[in-house]
Protein backbone atom coordinates (compact mmCIF):
# COMPACT_ATOMS: atom_id res chain seq x y z
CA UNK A 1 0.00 0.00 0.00
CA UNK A 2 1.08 3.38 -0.80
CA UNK A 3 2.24 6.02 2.27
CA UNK A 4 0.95 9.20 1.82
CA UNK A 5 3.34 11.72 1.92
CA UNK A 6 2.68 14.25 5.00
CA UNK A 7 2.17 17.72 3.19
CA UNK A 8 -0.53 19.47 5.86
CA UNK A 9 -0.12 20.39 9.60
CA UNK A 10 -2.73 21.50 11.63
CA UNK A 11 -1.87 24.21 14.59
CA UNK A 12 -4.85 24.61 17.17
CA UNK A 13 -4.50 28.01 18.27
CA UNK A 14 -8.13 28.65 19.45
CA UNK A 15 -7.22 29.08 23.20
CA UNK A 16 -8.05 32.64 25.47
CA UNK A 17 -4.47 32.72 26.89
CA UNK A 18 -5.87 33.44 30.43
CA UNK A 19 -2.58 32.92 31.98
CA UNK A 20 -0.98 36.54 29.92
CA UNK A 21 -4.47 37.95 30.62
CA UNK A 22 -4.35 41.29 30.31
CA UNK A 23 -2.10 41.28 27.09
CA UNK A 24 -4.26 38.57 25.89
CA UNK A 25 -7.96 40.64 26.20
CA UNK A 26 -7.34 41.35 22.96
CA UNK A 27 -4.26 39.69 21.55
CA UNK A 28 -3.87 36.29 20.56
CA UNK A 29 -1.32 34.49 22.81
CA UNK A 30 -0.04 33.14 19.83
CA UNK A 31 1.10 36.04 18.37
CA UNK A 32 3.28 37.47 21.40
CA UNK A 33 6.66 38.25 19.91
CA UNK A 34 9.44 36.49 21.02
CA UNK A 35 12.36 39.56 20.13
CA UNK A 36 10.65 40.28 16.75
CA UNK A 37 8.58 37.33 15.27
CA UNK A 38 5.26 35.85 16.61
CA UNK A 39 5.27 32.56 18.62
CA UNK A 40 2.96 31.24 15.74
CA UNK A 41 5.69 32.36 12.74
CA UNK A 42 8.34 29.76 14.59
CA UNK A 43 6.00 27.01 14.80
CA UNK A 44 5.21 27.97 11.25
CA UNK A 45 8.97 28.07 9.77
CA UNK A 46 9.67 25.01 11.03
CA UNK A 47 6.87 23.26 9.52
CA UNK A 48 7.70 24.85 6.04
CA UNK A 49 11.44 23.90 6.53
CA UNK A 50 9.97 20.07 7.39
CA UNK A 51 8.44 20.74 3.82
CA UNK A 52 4.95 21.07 4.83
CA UNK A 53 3.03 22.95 2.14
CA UNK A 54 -0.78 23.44 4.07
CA UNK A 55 -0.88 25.21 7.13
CA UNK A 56 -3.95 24.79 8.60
CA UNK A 57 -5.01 27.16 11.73
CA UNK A 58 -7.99 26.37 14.17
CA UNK A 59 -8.87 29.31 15.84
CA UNK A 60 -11.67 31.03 17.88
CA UNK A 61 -13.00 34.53 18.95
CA UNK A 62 -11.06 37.48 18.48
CA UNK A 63 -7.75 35.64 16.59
CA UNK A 64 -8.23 37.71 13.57
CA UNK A 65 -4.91 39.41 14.11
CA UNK A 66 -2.92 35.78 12.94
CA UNK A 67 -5.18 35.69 9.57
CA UNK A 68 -4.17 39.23 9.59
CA UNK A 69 -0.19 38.37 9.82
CA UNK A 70 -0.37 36.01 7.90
CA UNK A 71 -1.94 38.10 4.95
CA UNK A 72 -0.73 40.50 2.48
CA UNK A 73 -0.34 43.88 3.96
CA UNK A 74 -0.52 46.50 0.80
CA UNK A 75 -0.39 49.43 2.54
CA UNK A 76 2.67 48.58 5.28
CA UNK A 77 4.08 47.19 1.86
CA UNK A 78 3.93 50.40 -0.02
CA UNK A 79 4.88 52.73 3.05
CA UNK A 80 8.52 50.70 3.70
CA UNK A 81 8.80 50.45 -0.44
CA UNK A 82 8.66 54.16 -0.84
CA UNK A 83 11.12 54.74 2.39
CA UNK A 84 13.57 52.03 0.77
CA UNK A 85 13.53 49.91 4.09
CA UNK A 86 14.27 47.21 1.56
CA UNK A 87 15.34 43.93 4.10
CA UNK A 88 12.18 44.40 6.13
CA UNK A 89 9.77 44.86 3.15
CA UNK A 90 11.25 41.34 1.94
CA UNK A 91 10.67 40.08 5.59
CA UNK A 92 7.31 41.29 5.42
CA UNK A 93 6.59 40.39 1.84
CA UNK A 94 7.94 36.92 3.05
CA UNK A 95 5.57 35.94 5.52
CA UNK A 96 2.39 35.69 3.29
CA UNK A 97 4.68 33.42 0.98
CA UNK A 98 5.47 30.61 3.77
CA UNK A 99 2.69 28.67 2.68
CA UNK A 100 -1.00 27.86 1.69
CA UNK A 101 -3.15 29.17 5.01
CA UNK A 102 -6.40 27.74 5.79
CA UNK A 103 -8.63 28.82 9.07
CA UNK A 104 -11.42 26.80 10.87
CA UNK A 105 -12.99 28.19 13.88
CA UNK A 106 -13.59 26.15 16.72
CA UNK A 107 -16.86 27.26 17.99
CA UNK A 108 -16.33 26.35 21.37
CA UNK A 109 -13.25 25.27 23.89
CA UNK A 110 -13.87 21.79 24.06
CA UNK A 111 -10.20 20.20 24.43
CA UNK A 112 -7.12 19.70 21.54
CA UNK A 113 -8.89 16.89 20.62
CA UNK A 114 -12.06 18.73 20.00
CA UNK A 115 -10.07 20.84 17.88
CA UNK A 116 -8.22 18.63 15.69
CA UNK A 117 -11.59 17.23 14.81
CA UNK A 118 -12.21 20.64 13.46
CA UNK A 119 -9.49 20.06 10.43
CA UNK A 120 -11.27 16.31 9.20
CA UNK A 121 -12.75 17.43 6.42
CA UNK A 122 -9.56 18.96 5.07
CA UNK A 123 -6.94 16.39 6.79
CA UNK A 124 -9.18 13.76 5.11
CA UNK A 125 -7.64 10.22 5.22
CA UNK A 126 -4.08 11.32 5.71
CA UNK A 127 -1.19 11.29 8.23
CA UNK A 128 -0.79 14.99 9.04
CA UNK A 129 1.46 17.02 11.65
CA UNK A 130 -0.03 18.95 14.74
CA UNK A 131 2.19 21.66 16.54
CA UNK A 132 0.57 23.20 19.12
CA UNK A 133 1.07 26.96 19.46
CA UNK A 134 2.80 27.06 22.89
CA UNK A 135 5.68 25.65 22.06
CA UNK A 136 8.80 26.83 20.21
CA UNK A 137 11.66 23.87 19.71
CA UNK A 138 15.18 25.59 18.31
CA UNK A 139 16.91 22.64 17.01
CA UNK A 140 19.60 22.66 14.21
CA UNK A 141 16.95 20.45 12.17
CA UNK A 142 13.22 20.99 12.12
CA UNK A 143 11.96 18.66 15.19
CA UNK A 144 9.19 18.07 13.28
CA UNK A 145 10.68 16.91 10.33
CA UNK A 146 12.38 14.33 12.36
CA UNK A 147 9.17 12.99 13.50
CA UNK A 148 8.15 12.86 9.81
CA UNK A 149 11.25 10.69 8.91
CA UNK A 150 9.90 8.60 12.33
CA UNK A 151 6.71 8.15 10.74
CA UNK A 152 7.86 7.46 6.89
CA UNK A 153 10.36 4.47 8.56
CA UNK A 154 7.23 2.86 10.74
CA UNK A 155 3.78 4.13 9.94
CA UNK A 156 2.62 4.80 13.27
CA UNK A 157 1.66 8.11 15.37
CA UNK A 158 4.74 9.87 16.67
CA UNK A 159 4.75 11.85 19.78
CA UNK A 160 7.94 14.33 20.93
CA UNK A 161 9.32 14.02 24.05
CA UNK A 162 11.17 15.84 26.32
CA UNK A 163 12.91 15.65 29.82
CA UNK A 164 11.67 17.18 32.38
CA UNK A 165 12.47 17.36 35.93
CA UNK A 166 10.26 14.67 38.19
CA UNK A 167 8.83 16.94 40.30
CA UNK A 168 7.15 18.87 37.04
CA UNK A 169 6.03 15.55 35.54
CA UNK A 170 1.99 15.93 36.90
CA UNK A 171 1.74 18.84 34.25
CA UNK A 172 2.33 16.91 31.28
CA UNK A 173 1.35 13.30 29.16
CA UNK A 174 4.42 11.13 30.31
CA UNK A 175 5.50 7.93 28.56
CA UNK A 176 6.72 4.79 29.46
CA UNK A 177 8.35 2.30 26.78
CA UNK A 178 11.17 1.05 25.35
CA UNK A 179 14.21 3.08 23.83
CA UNK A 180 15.53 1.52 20.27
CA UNK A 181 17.98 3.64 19.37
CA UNK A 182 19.88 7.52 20.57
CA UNK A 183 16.55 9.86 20.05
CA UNK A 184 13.88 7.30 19.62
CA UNK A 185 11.30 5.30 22.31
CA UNK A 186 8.63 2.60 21.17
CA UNK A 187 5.72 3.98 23.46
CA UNK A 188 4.14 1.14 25.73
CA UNK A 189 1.79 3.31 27.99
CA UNK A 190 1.18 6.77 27.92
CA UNK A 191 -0.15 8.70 31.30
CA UNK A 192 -2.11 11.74 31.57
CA UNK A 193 -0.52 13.76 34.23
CA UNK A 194 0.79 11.26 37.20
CA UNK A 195 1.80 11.92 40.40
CA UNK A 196 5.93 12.23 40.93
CA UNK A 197 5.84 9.28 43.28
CA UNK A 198 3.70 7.15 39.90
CA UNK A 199 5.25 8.63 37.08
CA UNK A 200 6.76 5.67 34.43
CA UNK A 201 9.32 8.19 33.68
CA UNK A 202 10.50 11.64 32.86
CA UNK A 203 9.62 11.92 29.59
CA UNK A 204 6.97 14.25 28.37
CA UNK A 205 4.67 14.92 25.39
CA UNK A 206 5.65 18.12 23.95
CA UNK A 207 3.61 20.27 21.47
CA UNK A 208 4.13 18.14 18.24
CA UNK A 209 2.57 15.21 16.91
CA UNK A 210 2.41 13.06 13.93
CA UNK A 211 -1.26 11.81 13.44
CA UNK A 212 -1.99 9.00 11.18
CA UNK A 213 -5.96 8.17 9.65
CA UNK A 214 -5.90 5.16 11.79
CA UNK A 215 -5.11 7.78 15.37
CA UNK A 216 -7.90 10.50 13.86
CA UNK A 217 -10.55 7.41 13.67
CA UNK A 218 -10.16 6.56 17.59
CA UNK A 219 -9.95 10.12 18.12
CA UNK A 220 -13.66 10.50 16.41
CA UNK A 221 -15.34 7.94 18.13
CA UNK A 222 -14.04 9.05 21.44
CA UNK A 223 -16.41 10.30 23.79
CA UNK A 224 -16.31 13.67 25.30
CA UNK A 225 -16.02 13.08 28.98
CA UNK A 226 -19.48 14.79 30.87
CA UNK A 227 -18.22 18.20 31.79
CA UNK A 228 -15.07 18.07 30.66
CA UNK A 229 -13.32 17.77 27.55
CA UNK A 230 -12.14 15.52 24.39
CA UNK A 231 -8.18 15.57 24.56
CA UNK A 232 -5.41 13.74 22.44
CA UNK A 233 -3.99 11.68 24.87
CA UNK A 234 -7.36 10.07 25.23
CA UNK A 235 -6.63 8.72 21.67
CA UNK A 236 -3.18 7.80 22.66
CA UNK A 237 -4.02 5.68 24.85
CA UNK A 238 -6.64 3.93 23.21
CA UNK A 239 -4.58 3.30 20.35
CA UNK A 240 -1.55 1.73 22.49
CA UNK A 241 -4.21 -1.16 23.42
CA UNK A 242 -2.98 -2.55 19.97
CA UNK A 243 -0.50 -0.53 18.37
CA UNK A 244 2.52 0.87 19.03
CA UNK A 245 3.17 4.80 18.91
CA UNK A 246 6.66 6.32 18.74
CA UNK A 247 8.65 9.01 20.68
CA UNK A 248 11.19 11.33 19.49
CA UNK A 249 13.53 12.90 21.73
CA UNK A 250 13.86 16.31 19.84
CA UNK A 251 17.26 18.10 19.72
CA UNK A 252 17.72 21.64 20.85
CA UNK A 253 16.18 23.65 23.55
CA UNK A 254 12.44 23.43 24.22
CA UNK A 255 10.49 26.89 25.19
CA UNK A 256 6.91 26.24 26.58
CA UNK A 257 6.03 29.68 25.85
CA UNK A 258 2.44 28.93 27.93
CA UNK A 259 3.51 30.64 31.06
CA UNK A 260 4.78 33.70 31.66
CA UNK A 261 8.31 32.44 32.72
CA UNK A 262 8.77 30.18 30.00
CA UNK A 263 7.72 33.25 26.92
CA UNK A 264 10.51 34.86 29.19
CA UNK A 265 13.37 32.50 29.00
CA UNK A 266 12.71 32.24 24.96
CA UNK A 267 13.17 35.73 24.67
CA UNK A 268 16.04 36.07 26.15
CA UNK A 269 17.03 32.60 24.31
CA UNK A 270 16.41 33.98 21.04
CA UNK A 271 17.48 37.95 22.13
CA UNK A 272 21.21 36.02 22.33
CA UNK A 273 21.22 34.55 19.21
CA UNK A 274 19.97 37.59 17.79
CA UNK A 275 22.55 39.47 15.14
CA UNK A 276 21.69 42.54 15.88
CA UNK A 277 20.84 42.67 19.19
CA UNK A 278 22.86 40.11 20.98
CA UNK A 279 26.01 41.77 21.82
CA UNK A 280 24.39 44.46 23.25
CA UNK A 281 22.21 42.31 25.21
CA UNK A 282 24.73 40.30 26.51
CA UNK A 283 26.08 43.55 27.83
CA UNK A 284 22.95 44.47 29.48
CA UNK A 285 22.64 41.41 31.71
CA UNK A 286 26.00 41.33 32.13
CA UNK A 287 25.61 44.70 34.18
CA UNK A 288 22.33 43.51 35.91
């Protein structure tokens, strides 16, 4: 049988960001700029550098400003044109080019499972990447083109992992399994936020996924729990009653940009990489 080739990823982004409320009253979370690009433009230019051609967004209320970034911007385009700021009107120009943008709202904030559903009817009965929109993964090589290659050599989902510290394990999915080679687990059991003292181990779903037609189908006929809501890892763990799923250990630094302290340590992660700002930044903390 033929393996579809994965071409689309799907980035929920539909969330109120009540943890940067007030900056978020009226701002997408996702488009809080880490130095001088939008959380939502890294997960993007990895994706494109994994060769992913169909970006599809869910979003909700008030997240017109990422359609709007997104876009052409013909008058911002004209303005740096006729005042020769030539680098940043490529930038700019740039951005709209990335790839083919599609946006489904998610009507209501029923759980990242709820809103993957949303993308079916375009994902259709293809493997497809999620990223979710909180975190930002600076590796030499697109993490999630890794997980692609993962995919292409086994045909199963692919999760990416992360260590974490044991004591932080009850915010996360943790894993337990079996490690084949540097970088890559065969997942046995995955666990929706345990305890320190129960945890299987320290490693820790992180914000990208490779979903195959097989993962979406479980994922559909799972029932939304009364009161509560339809998440991934309730597919996950459905699926591991008969199939394996895979874990990549990513490369590079992982920024859970989330919380308040971890949108700050990616700025200044990024501010010291930056080439215009970074020796002056260094500087600066140096005399703090």
């Amino acid at each position: 049988m033929r393996m579809n080739k994965i071409t689309k990823a799907v980035i929920p982004a539909a969330g109120f960001g009540t943890r940067f409320l007030p900056a978020t009253k009226a701002q997408p979370k996702e488009m809080l700029t880490v130095v001088d690009k939008p959380v939502i433009q890294y997960i993007v230019e990895e994706a494109v550098a994994a060769g992913i051609k169909d970006i599809i967004i869910i979003t909700g209320q008030s997240k017109r400003a990422i359609e709007d970034h997104f876009d052409r911007g013909f008058e911002l385009e004209l303005r740096l044109k006729e005042q020769k700021k030539t680098k940043v009107l490529k930038e700019i120009q740039k951005i709209s080019k990335l790839a083919n943008f599609i946006y489904v709202r998610q009507k209501e904030m029923l759980g990242d499972g709820h809103a993957i559903l949303q993308a079916a009817s375009l994902v259709k009965n293809e493997p497809f990447a999620v990223m979710f929109g909180d975190d930002i993964i600076d590796s030499p090589t697109p993490t999630i083109g890794e997980m692609i290659k993962i995919y292409e050599e086994f045909t199963d989902p692919v999760i990416c992992l992360s260590q974490v510290p044991k004591k932080e394990v009850s915010k996360y999915g943790v894993i337990d399994g079996q490690k084949l080679r540097p970088n890559l687990h065969q997942i046995s059991r995955f666990v929706e936020k345990p305890s320190p003292d129960k945890t299987p181990s320290n490693l820790v779903a992180v914000g990208r996924y490779i979903i195959t037609p097989e993962l979406m189908f479980i994922l559909k006929k799972t029932p939304r729990p009364k009161n509560g809501e339809l998440r991934l890892a309730n597919a996950f763990i459905q699926y591991l009653k008969k199939h394996p799923i895979y874990g990549y250990a990513h490369e590079g630094d992982w920024h859970s940009c989330g919380d308040k302290l971890g949108f700050l340590k990616a700025t200044v992660s990024f501010a010291l990489q930056h080439p215009e700002l970074k020796k002056e930044f260094i500087r600066y903390l140096k005399s703090i």
